[in-house]
C-alpha atoms as a PDB file:
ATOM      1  CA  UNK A   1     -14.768  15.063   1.586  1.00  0.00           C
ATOM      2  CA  UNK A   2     -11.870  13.172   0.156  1.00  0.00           C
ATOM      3  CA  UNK A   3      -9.871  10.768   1.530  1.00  0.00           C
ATOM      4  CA  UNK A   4      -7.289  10.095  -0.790  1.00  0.00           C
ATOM      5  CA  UNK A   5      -6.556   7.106  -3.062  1.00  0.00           C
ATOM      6  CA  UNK A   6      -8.366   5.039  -1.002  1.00  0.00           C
ATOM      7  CA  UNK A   7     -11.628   6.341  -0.735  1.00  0.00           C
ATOM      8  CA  UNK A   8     -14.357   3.601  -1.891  1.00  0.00           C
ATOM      9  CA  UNK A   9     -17.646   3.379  -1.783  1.00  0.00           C
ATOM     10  CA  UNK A  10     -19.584   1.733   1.192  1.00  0.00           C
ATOM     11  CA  UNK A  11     -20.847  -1.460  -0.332  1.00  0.00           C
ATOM     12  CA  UNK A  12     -23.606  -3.354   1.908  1.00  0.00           C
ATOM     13  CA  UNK A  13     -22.130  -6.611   1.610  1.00  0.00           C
ATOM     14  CA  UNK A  14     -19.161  -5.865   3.852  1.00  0.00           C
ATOM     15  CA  UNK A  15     -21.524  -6.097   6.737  1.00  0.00           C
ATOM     16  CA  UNK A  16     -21.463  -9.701   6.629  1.00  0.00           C
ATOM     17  CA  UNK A  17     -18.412 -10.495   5.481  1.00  0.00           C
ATOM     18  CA  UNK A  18     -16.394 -13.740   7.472  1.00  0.00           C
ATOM     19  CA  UNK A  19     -12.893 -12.907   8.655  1.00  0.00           C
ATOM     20  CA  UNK A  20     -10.589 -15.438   8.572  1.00  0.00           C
ATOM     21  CA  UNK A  21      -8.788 -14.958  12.731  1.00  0.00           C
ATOM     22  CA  UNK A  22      -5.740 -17.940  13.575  1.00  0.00           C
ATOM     23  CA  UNK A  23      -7.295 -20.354  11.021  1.00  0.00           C
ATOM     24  CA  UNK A  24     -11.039 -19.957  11.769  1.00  0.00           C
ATOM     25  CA  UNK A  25     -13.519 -18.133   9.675  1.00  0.00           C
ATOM     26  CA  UNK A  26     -15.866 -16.157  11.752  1.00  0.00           C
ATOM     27  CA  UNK A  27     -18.852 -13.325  11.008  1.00  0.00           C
ATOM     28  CA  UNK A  28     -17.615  -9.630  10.769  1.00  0.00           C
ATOM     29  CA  UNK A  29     -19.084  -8.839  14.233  1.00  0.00           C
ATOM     30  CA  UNK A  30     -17.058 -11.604  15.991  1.00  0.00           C
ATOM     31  CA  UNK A  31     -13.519 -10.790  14.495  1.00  0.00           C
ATOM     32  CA  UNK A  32     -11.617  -9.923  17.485  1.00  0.00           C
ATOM     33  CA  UNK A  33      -8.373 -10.380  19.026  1.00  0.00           C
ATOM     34  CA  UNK A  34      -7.570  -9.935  22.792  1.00  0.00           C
ATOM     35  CA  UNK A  35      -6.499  -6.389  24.343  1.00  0.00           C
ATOM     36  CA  UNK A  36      -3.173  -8.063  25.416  1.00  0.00           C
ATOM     37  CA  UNK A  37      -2.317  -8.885  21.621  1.00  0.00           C
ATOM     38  CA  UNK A  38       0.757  -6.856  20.585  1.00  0.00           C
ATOM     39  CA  UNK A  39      -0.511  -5.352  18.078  1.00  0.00           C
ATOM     40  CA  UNK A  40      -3.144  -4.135  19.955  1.00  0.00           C
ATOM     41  CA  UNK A  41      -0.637  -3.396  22.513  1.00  0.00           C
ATOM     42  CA  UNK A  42       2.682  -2.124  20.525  1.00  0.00           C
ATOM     43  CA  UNK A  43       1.527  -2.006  17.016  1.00  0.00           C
ATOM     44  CA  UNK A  44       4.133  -4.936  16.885  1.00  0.00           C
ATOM     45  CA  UNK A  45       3.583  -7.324  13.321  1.00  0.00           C
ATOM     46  CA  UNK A  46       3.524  -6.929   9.796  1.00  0.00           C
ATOM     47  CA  UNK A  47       1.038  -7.173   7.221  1.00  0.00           C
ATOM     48  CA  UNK A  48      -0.106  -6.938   3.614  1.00  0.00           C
ATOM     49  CA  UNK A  49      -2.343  -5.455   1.083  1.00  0.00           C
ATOM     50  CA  UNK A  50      -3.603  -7.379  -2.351  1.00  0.00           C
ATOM     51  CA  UNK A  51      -6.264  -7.042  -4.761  1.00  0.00           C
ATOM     52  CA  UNK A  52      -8.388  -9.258  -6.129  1.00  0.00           C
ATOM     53  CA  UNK A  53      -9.263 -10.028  -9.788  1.00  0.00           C
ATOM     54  CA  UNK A  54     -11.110 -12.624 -11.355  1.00  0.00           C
ATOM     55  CA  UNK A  55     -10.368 -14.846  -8.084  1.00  0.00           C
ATOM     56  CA  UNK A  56      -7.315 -14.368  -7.315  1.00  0.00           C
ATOM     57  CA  UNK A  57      -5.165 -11.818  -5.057  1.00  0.00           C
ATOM     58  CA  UNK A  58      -2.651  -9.769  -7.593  1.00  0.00           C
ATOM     59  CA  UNK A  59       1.515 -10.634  -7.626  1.00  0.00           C
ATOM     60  CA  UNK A  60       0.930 -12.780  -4.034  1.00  0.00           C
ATOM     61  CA  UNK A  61       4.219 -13.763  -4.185  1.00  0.00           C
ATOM     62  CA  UNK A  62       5.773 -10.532  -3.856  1.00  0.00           C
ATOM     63  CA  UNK A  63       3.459  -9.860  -0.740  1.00  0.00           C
ATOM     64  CA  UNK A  64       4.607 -12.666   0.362  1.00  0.00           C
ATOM     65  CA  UNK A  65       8.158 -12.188  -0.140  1.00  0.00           C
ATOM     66  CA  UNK A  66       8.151  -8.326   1.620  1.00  0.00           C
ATOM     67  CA  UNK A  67       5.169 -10.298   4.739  1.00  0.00           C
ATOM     68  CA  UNK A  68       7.870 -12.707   5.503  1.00  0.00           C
ATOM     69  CA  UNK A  69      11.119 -10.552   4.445  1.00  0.00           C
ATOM     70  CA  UNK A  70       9.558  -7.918   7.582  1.00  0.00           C
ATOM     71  CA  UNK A  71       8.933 -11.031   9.925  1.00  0.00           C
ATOM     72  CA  UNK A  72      12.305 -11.962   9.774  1.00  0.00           C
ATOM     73  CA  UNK A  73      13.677  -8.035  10.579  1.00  0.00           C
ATOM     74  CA  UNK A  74      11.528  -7.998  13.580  1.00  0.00           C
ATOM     75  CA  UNK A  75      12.318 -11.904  14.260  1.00  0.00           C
ATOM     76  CA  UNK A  76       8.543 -12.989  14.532  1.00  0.00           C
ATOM     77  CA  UNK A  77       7.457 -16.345  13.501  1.00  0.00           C
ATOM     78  CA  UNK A  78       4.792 -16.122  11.709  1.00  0.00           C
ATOM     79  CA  UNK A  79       3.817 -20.058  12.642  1.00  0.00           C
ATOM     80  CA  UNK A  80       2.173 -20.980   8.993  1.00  0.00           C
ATOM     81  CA  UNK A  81       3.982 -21.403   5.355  1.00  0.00           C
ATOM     82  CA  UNK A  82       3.717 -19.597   2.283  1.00  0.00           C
ATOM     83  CA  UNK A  83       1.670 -21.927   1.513  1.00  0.00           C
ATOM     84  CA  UNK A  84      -1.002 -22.227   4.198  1.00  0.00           C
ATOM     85  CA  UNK A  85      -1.328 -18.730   3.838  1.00  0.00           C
ATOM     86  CA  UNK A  86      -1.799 -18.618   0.480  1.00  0.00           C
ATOM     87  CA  UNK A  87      -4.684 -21.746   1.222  1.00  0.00           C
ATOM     88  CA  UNK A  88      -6.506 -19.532   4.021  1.00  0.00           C
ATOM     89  CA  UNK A  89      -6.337 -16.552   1.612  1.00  0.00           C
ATOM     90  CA  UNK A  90      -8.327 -18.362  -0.792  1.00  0.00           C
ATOM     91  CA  UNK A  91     -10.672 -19.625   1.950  1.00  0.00           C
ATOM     92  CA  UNK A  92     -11.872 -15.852   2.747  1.00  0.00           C
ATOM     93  CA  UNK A  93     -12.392 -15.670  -0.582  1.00  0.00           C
ATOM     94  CA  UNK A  94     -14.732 -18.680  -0.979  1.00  0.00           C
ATOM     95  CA  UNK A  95     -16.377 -17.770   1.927  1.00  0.00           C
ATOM     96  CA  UNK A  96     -17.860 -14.726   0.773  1.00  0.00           C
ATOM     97  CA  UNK A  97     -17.711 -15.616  -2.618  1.00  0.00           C
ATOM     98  CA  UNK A  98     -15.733 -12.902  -3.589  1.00  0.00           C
ATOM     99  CA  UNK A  99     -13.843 -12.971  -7.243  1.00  0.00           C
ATOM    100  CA  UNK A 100     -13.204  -9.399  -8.274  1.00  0.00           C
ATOM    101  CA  UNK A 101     -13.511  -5.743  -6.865  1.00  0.00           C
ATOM    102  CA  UNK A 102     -11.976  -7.426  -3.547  1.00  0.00           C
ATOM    103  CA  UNK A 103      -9.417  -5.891  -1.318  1.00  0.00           C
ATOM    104  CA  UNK A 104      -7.506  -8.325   1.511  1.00  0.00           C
ATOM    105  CA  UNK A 105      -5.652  -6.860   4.585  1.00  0.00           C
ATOM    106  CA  UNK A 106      -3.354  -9.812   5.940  1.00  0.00           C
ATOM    107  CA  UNK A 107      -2.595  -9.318   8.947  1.00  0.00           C
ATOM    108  CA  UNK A 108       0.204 -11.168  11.681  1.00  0.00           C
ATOM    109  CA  UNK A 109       0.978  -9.842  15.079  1.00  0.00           C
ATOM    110  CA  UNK A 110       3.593 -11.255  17.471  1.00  0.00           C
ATOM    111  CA  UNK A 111       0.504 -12.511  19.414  1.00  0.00           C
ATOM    112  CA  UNK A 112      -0.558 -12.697  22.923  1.00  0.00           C
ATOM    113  CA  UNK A 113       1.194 -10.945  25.596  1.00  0.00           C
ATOM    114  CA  UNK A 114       1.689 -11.861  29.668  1.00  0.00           C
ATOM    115  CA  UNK A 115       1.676  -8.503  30.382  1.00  0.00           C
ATOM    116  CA  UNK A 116       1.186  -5.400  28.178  1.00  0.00           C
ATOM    117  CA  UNK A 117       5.112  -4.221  27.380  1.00  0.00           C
ATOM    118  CA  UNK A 118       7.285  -4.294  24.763  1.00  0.00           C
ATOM    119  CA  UNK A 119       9.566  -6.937  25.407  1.00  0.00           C
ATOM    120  CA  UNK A 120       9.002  -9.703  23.215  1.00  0.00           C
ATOM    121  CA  UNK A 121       9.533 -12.276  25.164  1.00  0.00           C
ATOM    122  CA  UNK A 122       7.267 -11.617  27.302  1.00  0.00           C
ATOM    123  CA  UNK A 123       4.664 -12.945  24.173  1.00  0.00           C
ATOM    124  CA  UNK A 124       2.853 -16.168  25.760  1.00  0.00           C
ATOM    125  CA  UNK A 125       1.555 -17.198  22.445  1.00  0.00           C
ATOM    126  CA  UNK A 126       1.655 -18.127  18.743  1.00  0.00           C
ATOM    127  CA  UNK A 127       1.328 -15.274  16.622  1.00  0.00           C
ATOM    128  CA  UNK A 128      -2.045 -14.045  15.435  1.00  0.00           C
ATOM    129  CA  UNK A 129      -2.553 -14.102  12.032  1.00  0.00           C
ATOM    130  CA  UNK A 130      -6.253 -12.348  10.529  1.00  0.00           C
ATOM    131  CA  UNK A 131      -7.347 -12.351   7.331  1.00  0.00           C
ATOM    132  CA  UNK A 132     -10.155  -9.258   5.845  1.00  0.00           C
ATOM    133  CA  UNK A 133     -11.496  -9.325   2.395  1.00  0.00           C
ATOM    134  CA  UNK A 134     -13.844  -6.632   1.428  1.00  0.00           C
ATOM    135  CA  UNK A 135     -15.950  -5.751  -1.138  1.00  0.00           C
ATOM    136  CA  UNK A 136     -14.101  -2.399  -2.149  1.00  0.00           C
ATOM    137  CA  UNK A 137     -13.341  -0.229  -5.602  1.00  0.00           C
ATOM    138  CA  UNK A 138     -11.033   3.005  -5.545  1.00  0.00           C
ATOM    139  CA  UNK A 139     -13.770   5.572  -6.560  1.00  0.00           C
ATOM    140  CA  UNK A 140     -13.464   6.084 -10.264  1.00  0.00           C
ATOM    141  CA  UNK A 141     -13.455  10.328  -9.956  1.00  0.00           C
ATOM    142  CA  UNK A 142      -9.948   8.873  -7.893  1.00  0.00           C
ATOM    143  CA  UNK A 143      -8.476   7.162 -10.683  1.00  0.00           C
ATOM    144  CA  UNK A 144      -9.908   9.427 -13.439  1.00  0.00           C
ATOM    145  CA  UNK A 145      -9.408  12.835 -11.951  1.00  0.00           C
ATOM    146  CA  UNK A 146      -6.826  12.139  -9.390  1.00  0.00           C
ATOM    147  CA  UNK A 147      -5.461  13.833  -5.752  1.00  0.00           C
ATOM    148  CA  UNK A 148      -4.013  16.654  -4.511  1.00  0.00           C
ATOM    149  CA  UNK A 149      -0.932  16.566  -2.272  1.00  0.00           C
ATOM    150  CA  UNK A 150       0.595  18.663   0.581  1.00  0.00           C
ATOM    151  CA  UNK A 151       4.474  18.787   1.809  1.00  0.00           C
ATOM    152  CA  UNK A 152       4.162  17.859   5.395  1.00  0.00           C
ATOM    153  CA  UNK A 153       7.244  18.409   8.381  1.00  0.00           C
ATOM    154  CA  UNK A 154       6.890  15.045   9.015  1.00  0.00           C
ATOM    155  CA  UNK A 155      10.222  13.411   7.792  1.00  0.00           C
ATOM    156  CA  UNK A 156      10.779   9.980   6.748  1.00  0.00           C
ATOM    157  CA  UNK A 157      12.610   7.736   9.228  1.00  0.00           C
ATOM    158  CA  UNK A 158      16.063   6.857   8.980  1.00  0.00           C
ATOM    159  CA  UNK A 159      16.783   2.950   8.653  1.00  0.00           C
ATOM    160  CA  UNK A 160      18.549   3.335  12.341  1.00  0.00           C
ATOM    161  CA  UNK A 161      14.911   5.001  13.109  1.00  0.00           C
ATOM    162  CA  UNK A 162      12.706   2.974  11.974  1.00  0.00           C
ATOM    163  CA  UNK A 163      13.385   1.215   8.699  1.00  0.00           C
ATOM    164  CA  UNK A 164      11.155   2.239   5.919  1.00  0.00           C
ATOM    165  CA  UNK A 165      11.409  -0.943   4.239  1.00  0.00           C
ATOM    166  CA  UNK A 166       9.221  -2.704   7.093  1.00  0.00           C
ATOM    167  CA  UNK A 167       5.537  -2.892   6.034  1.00  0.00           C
ATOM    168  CA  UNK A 168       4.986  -2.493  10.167  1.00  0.00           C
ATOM    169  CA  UNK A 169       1.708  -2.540  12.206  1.00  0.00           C
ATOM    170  CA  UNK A 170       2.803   0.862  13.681  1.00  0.00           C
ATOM    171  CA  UNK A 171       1.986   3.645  10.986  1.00  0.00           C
ATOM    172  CA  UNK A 172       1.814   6.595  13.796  1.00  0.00           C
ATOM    173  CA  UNK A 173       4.808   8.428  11.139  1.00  0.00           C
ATOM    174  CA  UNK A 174       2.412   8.178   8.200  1.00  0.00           C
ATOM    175  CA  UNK A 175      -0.978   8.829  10.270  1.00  0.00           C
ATOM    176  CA  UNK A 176       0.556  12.448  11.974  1.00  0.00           C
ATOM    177  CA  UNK A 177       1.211  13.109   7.776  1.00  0.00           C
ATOM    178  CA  UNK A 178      -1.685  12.667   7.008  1.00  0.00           C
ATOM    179  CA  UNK A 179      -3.477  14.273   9.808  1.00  0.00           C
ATOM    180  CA  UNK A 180      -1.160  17.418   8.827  1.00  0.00           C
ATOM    181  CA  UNK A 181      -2.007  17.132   5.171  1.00  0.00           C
ATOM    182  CA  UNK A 182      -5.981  16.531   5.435  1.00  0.00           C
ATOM    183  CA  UNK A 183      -6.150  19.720   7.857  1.00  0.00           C
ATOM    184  CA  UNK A 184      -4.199  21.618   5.382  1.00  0.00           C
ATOM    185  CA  UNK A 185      -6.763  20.650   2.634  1.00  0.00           C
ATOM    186  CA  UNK A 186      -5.095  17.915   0.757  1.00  0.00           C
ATOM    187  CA  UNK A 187      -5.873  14.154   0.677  1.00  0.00           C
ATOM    188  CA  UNK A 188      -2.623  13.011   0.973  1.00  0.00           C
ATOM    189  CA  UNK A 189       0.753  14.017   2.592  1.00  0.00           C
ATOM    190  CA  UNK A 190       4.235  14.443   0.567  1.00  0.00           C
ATOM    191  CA  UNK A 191       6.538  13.143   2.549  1.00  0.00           C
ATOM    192  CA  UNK A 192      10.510  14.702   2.311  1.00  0.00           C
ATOM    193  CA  UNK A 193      13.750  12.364   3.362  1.00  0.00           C
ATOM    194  CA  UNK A 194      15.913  13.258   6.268  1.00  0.00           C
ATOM    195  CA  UNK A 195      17.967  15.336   3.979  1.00  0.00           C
ATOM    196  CA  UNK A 196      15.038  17.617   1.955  1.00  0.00           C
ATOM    197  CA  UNK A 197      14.705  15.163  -0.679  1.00  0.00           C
ATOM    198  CA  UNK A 198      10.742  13.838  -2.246  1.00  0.00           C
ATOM    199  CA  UNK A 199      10.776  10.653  -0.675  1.00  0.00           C
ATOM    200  CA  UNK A 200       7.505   9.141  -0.800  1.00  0.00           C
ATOM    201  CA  UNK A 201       3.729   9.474   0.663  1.00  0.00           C
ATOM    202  CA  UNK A 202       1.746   8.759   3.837  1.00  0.00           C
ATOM    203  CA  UNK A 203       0.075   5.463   2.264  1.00  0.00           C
ATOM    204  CA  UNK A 204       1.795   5.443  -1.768  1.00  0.00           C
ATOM    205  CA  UNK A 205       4.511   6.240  -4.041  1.00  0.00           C
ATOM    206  CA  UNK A 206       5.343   9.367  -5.690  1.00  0.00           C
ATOM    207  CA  UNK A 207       6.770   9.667  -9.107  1.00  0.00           C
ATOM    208  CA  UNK A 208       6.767  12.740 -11.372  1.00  0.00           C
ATOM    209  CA  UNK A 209       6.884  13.081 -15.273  1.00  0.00           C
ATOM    210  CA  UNK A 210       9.889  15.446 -16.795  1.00  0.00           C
ATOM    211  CA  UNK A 211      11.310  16.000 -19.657  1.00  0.00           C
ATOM    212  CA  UNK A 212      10.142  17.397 -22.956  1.00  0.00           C
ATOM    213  CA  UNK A 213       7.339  16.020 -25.105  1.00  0.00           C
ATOM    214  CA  UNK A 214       9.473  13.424 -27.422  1.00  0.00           C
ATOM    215  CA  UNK A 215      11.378  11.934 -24.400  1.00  0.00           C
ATOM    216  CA  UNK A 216       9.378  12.423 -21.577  1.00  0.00           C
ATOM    217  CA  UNK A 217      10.825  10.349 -18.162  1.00  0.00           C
ATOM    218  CA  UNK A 218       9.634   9.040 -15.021  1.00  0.00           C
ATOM    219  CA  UNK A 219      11.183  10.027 -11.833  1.00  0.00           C
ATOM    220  CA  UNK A 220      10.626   8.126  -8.513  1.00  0.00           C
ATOM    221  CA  UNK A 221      12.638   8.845  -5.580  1.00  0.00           C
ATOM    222  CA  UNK A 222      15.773   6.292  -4.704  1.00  0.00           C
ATOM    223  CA  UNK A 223      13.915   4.461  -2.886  1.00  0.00           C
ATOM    224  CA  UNK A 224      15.867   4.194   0.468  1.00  0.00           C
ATOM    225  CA  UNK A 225      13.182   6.115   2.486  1.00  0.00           C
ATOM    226  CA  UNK A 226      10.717   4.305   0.843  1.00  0.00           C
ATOM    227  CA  UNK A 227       8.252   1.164   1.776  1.00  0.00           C
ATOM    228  CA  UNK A 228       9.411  -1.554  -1.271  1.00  0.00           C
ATOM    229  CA  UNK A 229       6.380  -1.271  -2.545  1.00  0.00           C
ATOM    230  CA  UNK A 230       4.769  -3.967  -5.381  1.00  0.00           C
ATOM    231  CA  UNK A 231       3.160  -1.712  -7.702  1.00  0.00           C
ATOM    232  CA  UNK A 232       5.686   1.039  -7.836  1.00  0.00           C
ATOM    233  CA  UNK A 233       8.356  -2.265  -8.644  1.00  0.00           C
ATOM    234  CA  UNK A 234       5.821  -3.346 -11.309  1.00  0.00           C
ATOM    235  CA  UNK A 235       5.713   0.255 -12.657  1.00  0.00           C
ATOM    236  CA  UNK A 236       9.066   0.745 -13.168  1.00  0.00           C
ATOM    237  CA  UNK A 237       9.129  -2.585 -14.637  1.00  0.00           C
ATOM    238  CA  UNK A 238       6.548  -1.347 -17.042  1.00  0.00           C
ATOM    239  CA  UNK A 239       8.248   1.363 -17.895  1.00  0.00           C
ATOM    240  CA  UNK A 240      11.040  -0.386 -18.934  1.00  0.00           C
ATOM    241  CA  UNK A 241       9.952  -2.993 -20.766  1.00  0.00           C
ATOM    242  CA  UNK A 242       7.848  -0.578 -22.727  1.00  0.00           C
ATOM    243  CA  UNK A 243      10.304   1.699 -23.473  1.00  0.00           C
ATOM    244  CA  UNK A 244       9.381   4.001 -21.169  1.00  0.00           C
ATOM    245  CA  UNK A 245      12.703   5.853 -19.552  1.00  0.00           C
ATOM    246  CA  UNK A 246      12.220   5.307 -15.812  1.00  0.00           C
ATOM    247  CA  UNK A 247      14.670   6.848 -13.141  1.00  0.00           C
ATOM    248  CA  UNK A 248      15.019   6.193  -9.391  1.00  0.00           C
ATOM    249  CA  UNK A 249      16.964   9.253  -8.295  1.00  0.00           C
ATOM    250  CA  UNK A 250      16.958  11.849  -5.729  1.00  0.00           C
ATOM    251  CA  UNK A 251      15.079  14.533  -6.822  1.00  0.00           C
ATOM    252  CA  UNK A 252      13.262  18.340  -4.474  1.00  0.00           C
ATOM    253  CA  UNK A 253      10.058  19.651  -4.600  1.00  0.00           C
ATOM    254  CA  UNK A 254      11.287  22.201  -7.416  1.00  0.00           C
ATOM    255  CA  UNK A 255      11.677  19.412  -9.660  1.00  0.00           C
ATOM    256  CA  UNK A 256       7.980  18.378  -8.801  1.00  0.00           C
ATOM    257  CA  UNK A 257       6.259  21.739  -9.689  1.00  0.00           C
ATOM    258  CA  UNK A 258       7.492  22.018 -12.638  1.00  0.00           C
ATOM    259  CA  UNK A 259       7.015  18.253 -13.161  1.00  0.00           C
ATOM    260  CA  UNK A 260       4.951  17.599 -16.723  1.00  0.00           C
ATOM    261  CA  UNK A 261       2.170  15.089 -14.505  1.00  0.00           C
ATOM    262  CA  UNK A 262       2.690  13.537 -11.201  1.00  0.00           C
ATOM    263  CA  UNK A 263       1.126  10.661  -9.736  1.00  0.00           C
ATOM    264  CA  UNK A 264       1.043   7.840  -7.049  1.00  0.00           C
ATOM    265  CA  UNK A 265       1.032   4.353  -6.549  1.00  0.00           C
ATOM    266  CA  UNK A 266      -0.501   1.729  -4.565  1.00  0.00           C
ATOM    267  CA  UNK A 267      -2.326  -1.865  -4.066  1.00  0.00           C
ATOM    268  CA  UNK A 268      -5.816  -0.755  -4.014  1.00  0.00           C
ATOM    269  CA  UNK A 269      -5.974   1.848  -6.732  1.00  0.00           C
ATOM    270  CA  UNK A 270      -3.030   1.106  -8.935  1.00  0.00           C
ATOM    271  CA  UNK A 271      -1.528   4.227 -10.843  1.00  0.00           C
ATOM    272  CA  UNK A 272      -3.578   7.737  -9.609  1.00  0.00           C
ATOM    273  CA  UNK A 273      -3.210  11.208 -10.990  1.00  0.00           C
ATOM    274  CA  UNK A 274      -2.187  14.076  -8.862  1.00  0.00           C
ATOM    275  CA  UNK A 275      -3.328  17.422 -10.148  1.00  0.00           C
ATOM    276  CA  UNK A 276      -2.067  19.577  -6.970  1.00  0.00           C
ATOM    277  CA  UNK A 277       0.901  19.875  -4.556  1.00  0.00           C
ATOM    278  CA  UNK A 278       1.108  22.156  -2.018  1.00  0.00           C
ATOM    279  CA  UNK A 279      -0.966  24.586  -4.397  1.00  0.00           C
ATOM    280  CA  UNK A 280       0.757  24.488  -7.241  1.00  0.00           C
ATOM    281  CA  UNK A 281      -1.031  22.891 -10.529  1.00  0.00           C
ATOM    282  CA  UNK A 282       0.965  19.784 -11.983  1.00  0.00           C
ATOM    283  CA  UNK A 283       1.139  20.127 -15.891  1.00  0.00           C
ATOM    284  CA  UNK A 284      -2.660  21.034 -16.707  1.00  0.00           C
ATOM    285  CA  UNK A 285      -4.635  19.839 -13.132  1.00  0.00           C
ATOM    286  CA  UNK A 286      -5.549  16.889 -15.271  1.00  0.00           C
ATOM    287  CA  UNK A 287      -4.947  13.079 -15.823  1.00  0.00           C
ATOM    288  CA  UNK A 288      -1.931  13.166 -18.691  1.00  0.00           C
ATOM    289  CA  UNK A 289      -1.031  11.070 -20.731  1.00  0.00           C
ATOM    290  CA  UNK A 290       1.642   9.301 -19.829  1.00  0.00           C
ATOM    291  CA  UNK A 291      -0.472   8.429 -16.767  1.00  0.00           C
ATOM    292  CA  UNK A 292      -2.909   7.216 -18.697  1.00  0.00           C
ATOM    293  CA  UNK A 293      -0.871   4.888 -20.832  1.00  0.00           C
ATOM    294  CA  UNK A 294       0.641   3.419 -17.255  1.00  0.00           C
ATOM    295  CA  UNK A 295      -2.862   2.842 -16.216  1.00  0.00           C
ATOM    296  CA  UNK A 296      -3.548   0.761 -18.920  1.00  0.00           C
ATOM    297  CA  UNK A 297      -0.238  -0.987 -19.153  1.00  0.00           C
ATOM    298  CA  UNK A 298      -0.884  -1.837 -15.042  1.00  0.00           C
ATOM    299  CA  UNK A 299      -4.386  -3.263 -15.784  1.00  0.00           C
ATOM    300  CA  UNK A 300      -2.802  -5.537 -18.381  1.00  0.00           C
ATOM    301  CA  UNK A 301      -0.043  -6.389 -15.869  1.00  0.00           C
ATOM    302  CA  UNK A 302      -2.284  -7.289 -13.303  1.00  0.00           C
ATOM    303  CA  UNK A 303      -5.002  -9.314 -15.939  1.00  0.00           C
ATOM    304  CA  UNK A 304      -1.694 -11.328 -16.996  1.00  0.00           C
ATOM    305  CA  UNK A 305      -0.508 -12.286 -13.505  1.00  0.00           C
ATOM    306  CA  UNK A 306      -3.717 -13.623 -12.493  1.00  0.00           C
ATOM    307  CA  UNK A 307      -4.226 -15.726 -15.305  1.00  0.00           C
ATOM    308  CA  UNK A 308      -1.381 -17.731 -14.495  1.00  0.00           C
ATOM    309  CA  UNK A 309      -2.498 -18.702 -11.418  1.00  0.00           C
ATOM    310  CA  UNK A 310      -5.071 -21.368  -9.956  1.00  0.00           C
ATOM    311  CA  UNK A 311      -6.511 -21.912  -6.328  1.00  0.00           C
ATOM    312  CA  UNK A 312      -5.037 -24.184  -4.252  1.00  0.00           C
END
């Protein structure tokens, strides 16, 4: 059974990973934090995604930028800099000798609580900060043959709500998506704005293909019911600097079945295909090909960014 863009392989060597918790590196099965942590709790913190090639986690900075951008919104010191993050990152990754085909989940809460309620200051503690690395690939039937999508109820959040824009702990919005589209026989939801309008996913971005064959364009929502995510920035970028015409616009699910392709975006699998939504057949059912020229432009993005960089 499918389980979107993020479905991976079980690869044995997870089972032994070390997971970097508040600036020790411990086994796997001793990677806890305490019941009265809020994000155990509340769901209260922040946290990234990055992936890993040839050593070294993918565009950091930008993580970094949107980890501590959140913090800020929420007002939760995180208690470490940019760069002793960046140093314990590359710790994990030592530890379990891990260089490519590597997925890392960082993680900060607003730490330990005198009493479980919301009220920050009731927090006793510094916050707690985890770091995961895994051993995990998006399947390649994902990236080659792609999703299918389903239109859920479940709206977007208003920025008085609960602003999109924070990468938050709390992803109950998303998960009751989800739930809704997996049960309806999709692997991921299609999530609409408060006003009817393609906004995003449960866990990516959502961009379409219009437009005839010599001037085809990619259309991405407007992006203010939106996570600011990193790969759907660097794919407009691409676009642009490729002479690709790229569009972030407000746009209803007419526009998307008729769309020429669709597809999403995201950390761990990059640029996916989506043959499906709500029944209807995108273009063909199959990978296009202006999806597959973004694939291989991202790859090249990615292969660039790393080489710049060097451990610390």
């Amino acid at each position: 059974m499918a389980h979107g863009t993020h479905d991976f392989e079980d690869d044995p060597r997870n089972e032994n990973v070390f997971v970097w918790v508040n600036g020790e590196l411990v086994p796997r099965e001793r990677a806890v934090v305490s019941v009265f942590d809020a994000g155990f709790v509340l769901g209260d913190g922040v946290w990234e995604g990055l992936r890993v090639r040839s050593g070294h986690p993918a565009f950091l900075e930008r993580h970094l930028d949107r980890l501590f951008e959140g913090a800020r919104a929420i007002m939760l010191d995180i208690g470490r800099s940019r760069a002793e993050l960046t140093k314990a990152i590359y710790e994990t990754l030592r530890a379990n000798d891990m260089t490519d085909g590597v997925h890392v989940r960082l993680m900060v809460t607003r730490g330990l609580k005198r009493t479980p309620y919301q009220d920050p200051r009731v927090t006793i503690g510094p916050a707690t900060v985890v770091i995961i690395a895994e051993h995990k690939d998006p399947l390649p039937s994902t990236v080659s043959d792609g999703i299918t999508l389903f239109t859920t109820h479940v709206r977007r959040a208003a920025p008085d709500t609960l602003d999109p824009k924070l990468n938050a702990h709390s992803k109950l919005n998303d998960i009751t998506a989800c739930i809704q589209a997996y049960t309806a026989g999709a692997d991921e939801a299609l999530m609409l704005d408060p006003h009817g309008f393609v906004a995003t996913c449960n866990s990516t971005h959502f961009f379409i293909v219009v437009g005839p064959d010599e001037a085809p364009e990619v259309w991405t929502s407007d992006g203010r019911y939106c996570l600011q995510g990193i790969t759907r920035a660097n794919v407009l970028e691409i676009c642009r600097a490729n002479g690709i015409r790229a569009r972030e616009t407000t746009f209803s699910l007419t526009d998307v079945y008729s769309a020429r392709e669709a597809f999403v975006t995201g950390t761990f699998a990059g640029v996916v295909p989506v043959g499906a939504v709500d029944g209807r057949t995108i273009g063909d059912g199959r990978r296009g090909p202006m999806v597959e020229r973004l694939q291989a432009l991202y790859r090249e993005l990615v292969d660039t960014d790393v080489a710049t960089r060097a451990a610390p």
